[in-house]
C-alpha atoms as a PDB file:
ATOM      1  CA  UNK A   1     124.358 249.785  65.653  1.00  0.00           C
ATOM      2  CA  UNK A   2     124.820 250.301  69.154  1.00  0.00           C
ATOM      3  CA  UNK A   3     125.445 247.613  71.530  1.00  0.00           C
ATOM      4  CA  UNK A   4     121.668 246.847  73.439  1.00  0.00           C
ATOM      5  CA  UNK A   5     121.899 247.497  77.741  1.00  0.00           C
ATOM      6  CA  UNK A   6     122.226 244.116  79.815  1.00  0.00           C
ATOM      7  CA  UNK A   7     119.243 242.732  81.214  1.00  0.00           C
ATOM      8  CA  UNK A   8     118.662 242.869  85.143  1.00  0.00           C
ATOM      9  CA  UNK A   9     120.441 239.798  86.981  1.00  0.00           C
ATOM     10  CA  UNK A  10     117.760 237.325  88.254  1.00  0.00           C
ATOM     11  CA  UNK A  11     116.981 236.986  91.863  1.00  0.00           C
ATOM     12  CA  UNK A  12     118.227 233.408  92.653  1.00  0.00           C
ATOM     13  CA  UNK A  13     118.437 231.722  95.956  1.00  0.00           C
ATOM     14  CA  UNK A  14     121.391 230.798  97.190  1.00  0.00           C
ATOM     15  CA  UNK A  15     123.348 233.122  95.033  1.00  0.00           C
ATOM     16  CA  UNK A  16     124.313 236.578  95.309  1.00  0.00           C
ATOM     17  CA  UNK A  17     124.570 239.205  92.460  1.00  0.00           C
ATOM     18  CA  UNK A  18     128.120 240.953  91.701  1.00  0.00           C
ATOM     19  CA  UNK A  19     128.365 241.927  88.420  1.00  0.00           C
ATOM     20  CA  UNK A  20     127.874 242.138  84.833  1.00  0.00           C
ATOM     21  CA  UNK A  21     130.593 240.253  82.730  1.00  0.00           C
ATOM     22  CA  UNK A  22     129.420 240.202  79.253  1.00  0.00           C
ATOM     23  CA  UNK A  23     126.046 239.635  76.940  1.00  0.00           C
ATOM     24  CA  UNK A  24     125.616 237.733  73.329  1.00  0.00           C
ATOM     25  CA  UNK A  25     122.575 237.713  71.381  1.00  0.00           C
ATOM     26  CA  UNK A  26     120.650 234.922  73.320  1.00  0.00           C
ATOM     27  CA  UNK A  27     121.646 235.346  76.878  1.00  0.00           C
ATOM     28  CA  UNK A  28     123.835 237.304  79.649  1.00  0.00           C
ATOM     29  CA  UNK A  29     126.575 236.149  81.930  1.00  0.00           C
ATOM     30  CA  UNK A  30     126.549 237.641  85.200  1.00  0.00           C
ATOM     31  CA  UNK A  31     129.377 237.143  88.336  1.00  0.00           C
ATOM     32  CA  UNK A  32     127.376 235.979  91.499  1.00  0.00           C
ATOM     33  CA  UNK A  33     128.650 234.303  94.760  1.00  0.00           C
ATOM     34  CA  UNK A  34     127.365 231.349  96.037  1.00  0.00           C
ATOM     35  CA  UNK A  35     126.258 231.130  99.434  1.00  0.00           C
ATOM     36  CA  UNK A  36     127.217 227.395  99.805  1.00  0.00           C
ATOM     37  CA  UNK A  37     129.674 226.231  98.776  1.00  0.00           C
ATOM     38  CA  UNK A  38     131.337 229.815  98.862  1.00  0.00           C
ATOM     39  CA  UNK A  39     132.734 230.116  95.522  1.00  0.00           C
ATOM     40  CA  UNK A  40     131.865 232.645  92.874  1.00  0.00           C
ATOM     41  CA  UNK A  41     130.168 231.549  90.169  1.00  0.00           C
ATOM     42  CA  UNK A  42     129.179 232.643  86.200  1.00  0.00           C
ATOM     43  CA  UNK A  43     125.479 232.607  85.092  1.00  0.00           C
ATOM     44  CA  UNK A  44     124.037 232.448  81.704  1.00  0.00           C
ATOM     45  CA  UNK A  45     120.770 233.972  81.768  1.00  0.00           C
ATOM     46  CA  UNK A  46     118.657 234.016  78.770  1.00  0.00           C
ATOM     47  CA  UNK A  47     117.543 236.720  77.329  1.00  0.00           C
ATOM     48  CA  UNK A  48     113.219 237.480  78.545  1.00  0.00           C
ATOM     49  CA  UNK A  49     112.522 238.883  75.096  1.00  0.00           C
ATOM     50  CA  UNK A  50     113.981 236.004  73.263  1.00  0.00           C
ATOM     51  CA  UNK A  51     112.375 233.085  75.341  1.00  0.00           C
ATOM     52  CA  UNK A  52     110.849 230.750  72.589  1.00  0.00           C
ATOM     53  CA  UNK A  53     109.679 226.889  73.104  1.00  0.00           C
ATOM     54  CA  UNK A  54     113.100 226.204  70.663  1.00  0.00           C
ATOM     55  CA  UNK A  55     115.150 228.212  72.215  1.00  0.00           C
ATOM     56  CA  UNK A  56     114.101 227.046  75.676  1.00  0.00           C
ATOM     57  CA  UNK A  57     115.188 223.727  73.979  1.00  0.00           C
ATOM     58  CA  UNK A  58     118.178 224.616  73.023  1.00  0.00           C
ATOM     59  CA  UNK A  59     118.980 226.118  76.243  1.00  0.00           C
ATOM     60  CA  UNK A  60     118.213 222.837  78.104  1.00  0.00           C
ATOM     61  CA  UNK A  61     119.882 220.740  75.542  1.00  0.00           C
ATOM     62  CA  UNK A  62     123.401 222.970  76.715  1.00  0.00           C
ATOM     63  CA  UNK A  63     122.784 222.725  80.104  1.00  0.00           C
ATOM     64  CA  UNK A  64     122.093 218.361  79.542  1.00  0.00           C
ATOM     65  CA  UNK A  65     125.396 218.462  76.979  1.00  0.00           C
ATOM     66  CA  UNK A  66     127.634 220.403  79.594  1.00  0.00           C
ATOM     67  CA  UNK A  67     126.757 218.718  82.348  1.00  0.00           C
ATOM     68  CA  UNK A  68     127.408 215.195  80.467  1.00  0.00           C
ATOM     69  CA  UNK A  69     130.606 216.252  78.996  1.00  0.00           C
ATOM     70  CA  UNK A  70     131.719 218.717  82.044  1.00  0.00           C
ATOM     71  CA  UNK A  71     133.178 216.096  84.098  1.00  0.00           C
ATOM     72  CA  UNK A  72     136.544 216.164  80.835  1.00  0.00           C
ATOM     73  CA  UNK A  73     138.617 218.608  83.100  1.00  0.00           C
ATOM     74  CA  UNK A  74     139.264 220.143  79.168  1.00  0.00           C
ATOM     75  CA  UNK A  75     135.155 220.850  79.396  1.00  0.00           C
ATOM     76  CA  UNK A  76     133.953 224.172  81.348  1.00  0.00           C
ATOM     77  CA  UNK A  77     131.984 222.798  84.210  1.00  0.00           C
ATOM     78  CA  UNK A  78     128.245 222.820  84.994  1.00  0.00           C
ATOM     79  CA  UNK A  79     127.176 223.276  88.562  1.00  0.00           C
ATOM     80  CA  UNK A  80     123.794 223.452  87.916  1.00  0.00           C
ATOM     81  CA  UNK A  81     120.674 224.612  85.523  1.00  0.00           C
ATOM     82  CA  UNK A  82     117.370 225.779  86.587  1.00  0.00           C
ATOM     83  CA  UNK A  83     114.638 228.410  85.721  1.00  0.00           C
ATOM     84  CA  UNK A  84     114.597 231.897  87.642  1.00  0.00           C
ATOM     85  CA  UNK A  85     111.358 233.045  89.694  1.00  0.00           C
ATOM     86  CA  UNK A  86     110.696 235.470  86.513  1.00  0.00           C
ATOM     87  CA  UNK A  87     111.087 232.623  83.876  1.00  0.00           C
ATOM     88  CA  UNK A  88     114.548 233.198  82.377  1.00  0.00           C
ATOM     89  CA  UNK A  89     116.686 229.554  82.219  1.00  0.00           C
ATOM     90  CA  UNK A  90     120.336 229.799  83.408  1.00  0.00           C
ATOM     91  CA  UNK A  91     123.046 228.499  83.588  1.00  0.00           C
ATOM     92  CA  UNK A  92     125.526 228.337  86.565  1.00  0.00           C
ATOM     93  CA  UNK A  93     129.176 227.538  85.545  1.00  0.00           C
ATOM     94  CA  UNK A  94     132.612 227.700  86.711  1.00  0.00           C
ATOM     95  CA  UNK A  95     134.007 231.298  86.550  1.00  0.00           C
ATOM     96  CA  UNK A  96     136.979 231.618  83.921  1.00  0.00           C
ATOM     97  CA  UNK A  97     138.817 234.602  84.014  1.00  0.00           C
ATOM     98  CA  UNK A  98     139.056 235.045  79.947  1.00  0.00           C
ATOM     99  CA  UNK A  99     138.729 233.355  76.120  1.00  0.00           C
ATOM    100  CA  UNK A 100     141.596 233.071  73.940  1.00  0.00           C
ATOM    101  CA  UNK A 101     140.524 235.791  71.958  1.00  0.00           C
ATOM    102  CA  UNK A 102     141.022 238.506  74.627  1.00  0.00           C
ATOM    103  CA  UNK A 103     144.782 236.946  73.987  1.00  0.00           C
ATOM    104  CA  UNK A 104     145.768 235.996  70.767  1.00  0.00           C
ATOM    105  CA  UNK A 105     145.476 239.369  68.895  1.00  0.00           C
ATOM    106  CA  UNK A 106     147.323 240.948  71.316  1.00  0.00           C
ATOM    107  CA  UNK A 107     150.111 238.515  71.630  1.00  0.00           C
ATOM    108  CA  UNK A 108     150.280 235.316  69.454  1.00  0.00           C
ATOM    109  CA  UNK A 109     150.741 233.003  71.736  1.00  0.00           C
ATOM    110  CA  UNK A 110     154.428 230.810  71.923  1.00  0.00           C
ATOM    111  CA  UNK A 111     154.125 227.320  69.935  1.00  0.00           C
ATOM    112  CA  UNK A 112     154.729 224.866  72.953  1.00  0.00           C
ATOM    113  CA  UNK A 113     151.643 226.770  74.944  1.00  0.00           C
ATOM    114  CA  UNK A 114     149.407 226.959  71.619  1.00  0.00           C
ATOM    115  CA  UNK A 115     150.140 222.894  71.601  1.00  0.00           C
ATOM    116  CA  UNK A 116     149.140 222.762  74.668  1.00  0.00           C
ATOM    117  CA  UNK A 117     145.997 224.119  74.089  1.00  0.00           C
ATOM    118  CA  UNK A 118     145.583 222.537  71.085  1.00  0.00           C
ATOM    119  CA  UNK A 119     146.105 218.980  72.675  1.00  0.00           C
ATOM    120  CA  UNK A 120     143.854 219.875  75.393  1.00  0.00           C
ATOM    121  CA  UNK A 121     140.432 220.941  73.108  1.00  0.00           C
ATOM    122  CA  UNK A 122     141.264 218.461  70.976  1.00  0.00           C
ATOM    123  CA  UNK A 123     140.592 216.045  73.213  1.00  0.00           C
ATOM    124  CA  UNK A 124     137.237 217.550  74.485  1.00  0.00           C
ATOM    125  CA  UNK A 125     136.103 217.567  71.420  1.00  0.00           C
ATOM    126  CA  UNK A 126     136.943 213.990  70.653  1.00  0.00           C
ATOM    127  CA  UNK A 127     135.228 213.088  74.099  1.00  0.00           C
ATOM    128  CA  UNK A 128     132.634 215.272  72.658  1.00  0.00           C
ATOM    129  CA  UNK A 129     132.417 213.324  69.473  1.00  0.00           C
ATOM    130  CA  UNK A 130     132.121 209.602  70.888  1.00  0.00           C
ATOM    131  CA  UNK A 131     129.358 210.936  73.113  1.00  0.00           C
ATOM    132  CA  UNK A 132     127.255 211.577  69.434  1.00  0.00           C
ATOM    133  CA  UNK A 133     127.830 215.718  69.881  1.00  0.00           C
ATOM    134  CA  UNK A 134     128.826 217.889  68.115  1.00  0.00           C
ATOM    135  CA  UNK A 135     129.785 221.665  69.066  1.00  0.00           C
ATOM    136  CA  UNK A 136     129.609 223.138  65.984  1.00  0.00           C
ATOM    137  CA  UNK A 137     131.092 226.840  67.524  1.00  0.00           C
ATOM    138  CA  UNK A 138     134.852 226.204  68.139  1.00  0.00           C
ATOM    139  CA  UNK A 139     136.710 229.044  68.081  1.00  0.00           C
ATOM    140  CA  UNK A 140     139.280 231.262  70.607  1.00  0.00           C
ATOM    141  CA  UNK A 141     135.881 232.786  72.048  1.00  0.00           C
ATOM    142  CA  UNK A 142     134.641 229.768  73.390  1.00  0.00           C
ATOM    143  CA  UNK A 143     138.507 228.670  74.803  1.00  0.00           C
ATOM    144  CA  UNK A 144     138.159 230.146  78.175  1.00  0.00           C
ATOM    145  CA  UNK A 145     141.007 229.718  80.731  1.00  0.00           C
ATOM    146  CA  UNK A 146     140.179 228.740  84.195  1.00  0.00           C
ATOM    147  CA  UNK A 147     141.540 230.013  87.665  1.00  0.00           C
ATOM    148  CA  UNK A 148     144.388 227.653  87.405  1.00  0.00           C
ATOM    149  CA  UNK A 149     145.484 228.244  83.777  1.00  0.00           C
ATOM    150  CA  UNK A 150     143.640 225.291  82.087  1.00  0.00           C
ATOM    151  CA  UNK A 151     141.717 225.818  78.909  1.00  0.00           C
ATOM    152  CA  UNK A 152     138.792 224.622  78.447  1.00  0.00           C
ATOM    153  CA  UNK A 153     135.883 224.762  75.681  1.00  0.00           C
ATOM    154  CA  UNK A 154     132.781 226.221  76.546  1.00  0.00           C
ATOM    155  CA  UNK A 155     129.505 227.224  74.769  1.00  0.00           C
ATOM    156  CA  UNK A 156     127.779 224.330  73.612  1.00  0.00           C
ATOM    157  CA  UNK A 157     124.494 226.738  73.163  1.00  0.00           C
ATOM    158  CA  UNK A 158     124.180 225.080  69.553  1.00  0.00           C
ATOM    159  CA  UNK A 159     125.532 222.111  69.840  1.00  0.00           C
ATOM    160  CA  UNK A 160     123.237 219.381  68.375  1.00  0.00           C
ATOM    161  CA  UNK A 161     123.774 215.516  68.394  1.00  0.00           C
ATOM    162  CA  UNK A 162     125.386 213.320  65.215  1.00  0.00           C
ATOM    163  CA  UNK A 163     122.413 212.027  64.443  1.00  0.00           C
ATOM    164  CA  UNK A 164     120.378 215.962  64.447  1.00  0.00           C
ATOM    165  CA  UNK A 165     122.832 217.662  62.789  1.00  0.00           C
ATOM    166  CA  UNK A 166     121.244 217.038  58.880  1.00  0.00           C
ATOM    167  CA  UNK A 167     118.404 218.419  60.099  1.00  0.00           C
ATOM    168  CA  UNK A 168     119.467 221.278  62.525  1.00  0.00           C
ATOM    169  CA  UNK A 169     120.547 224.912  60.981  1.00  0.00           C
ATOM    170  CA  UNK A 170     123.819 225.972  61.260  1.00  0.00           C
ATOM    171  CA  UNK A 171     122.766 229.201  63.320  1.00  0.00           C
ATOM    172  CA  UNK A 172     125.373 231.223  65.179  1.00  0.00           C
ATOM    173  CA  UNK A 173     127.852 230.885  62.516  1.00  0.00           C
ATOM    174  CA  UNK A 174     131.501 232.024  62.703  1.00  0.00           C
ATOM    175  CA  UNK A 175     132.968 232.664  59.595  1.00  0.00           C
ATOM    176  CA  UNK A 176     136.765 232.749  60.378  1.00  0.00           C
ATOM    177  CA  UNK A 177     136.762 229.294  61.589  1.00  0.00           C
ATOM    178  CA  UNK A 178     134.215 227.653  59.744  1.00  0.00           C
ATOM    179  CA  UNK A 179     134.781 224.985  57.106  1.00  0.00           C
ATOM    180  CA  UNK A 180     134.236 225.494  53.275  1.00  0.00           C
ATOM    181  CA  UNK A 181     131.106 223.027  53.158  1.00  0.00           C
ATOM    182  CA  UNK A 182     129.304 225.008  56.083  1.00  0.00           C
ATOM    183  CA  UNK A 183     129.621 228.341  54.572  1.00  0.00           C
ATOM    184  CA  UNK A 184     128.055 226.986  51.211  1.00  0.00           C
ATOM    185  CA  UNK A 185     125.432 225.556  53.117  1.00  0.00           C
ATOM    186  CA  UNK A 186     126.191 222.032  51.661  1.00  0.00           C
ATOM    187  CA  UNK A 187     126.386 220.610  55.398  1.00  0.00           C
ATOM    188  CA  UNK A 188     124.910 221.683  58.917  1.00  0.00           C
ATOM    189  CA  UNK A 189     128.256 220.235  60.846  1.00  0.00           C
ATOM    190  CA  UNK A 190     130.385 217.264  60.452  1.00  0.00           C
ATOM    191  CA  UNK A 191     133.391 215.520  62.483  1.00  0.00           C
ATOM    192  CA  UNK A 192     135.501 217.084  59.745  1.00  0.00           C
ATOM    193  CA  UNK A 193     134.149 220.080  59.553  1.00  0.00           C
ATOM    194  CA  UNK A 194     135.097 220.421  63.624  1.00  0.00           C
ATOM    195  CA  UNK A 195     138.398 219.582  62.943  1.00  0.00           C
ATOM    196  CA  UNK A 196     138.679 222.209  60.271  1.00  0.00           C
ATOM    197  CA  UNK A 197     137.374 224.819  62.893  1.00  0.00           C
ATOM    198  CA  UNK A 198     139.955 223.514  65.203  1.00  0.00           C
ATOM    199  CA  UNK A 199     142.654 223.697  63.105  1.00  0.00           C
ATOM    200  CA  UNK A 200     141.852 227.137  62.286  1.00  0.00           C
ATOM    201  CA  UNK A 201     141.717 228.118  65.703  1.00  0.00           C
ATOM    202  CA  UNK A 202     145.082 226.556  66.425  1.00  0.00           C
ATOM    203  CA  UNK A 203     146.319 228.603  63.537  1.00  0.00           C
ATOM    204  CA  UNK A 204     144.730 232.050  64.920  1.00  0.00           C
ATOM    205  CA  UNK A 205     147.080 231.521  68.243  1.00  0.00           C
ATOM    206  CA  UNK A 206     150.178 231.178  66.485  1.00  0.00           C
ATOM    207  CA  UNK A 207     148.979 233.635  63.849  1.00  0.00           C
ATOM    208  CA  UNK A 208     147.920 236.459  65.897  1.00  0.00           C
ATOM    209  CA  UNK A 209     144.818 236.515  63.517  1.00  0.00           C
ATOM    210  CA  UNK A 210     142.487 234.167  61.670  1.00  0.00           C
ATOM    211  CA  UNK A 211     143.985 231.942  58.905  1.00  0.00           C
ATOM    212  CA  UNK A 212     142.038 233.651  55.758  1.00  0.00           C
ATOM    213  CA  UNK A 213     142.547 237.070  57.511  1.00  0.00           C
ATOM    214  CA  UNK A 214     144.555 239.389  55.031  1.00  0.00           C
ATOM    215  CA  UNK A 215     146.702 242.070  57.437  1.00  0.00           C
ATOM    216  CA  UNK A 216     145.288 245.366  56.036  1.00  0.00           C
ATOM    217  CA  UNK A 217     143.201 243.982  53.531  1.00  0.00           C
ATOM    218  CA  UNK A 218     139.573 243.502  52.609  1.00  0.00           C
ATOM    219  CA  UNK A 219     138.030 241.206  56.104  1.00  0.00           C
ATOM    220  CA  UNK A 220     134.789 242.005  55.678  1.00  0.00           C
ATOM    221  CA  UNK A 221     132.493 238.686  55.608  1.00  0.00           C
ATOM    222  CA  UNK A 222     131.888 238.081  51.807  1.00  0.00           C
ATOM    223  CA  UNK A 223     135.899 238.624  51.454  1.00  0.00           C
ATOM    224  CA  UNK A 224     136.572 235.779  54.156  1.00  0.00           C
ATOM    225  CA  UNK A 225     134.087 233.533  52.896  1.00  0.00           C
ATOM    226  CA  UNK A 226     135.494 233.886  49.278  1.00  0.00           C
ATOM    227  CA  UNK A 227     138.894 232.721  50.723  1.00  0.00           C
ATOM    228  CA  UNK A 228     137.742 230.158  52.713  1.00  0.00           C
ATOM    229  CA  UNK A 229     135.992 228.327  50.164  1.00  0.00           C
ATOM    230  CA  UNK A 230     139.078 228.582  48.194  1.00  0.00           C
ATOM    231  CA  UNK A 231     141.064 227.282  51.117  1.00  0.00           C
ATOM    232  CA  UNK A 232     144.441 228.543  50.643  1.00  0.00           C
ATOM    233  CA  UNK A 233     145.482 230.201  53.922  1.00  0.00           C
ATOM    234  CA  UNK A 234     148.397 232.259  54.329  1.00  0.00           C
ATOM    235  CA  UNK A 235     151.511 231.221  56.126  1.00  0.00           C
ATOM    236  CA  UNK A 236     151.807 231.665  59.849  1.00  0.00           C
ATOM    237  CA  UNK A 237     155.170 233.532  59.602  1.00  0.00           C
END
């Protein structure tokens, strides 16, 4: 299927348009510069088409989560969340300039930097945790690495709280990293089922792949969701 066109970058004031720098199936991120302070920027810009009272919701509920969790310097910052002139809700964060994933097939990255990292999210997510949220996406994708070298976990786009998550659907799913009891559909998101996906993350970077990834085998979803629910991954080396 062929990859859909990005939509047109919002007029916003204060902000000037640069670029495109990648699309997902709810939004777009765009590279503007801010007129004060002078800094460039990302925005997350919903998609027009898609603009339902949920996912309006949900929208909000990432830009509330962020900006309470943002201030953990291992949590990609929030500088502010508003609603273009032509209705779309964005989001304007700090700029990264890539995800783990652009990385760790390429190179695997070296144990002392992957523990690093690992030490790092792990922490965001626990801060994440005694605030009653729960991120329910982590994987190298949503690792980003700032201008300074830091990771730090973004996309809390379906996050939902402790307390929600029974009643929430596990949308946006990720099969690589996800734990056995979300891919049955026994359970929406748990504490443990976060720490599964972060384990499995931390295994991708030493790995160079995904833990229940076979190298030249059968990866197609069914065949990773077979494995994972039998939860035998192969060795790192």
């Amino acid at each position: 299927m062929a990859r859909r066109l990005p939509s047109a970058p919002p007029v916003l004031p204060g902000f000037t348009y640069v670029t495109v720098l990648g699309s997902g199936g709810f939004a777009d991120v765009f590279l503007y510069e801010q007129d004060m302070p002078r800094r460039q920027v990302a925005v997350k810009v919903m998609l027009a088409e898609i603009v339902t009272d949920r996912l309006r919701a949900m929208f909000r509920a990432e830009a509330d989560l962020m900006a309470q969790l943002s201030a953990h310097p291992s949590v990609l910052t929030v500088h502010q969340a508003s609603v273009a002139a032509d209705g779309r809700p964005y989001l304007v964060m700090e700029l990264c300039s890539s995800s783990l994933s652009d990385r760790y097939r390429r190179e695997p990255l070296g144990v002392a930097q992957v523990l690093r990292v690992g030490i790092r999210i792990a922490s965001a997510v626990e801060t994440a945790h005694r605030a009653g949220v729960l991120h329910r996406d982590i994987k190298p994708a949503n690792i980003l690495t700032t201008a300074f070298g830091h990771p730090v976990l973004s996309d809390f786009g379906i996050a939902s709280t402790l307390e929600d998550a029974a009643a929430t659907d596990a949308v946006g799913l990720s099969i690589p990293w996800s734990a056995p009891e979300v891919l049955a559909d026994e359970s929406p998101g748990t504490v443990r089922s976060e720490v599964w996906s972060l384990a499995a993350t931390v295994y991708s970077l030493l790995a160079g792949r995904s833990p229940f990834e076979v190298p030249g085998g059968q990866n197609a979803p069914a065949d990773l969701v077979a494995r994972i629910q039998k939860a035998r991954p192969l060795p790192t080396g």
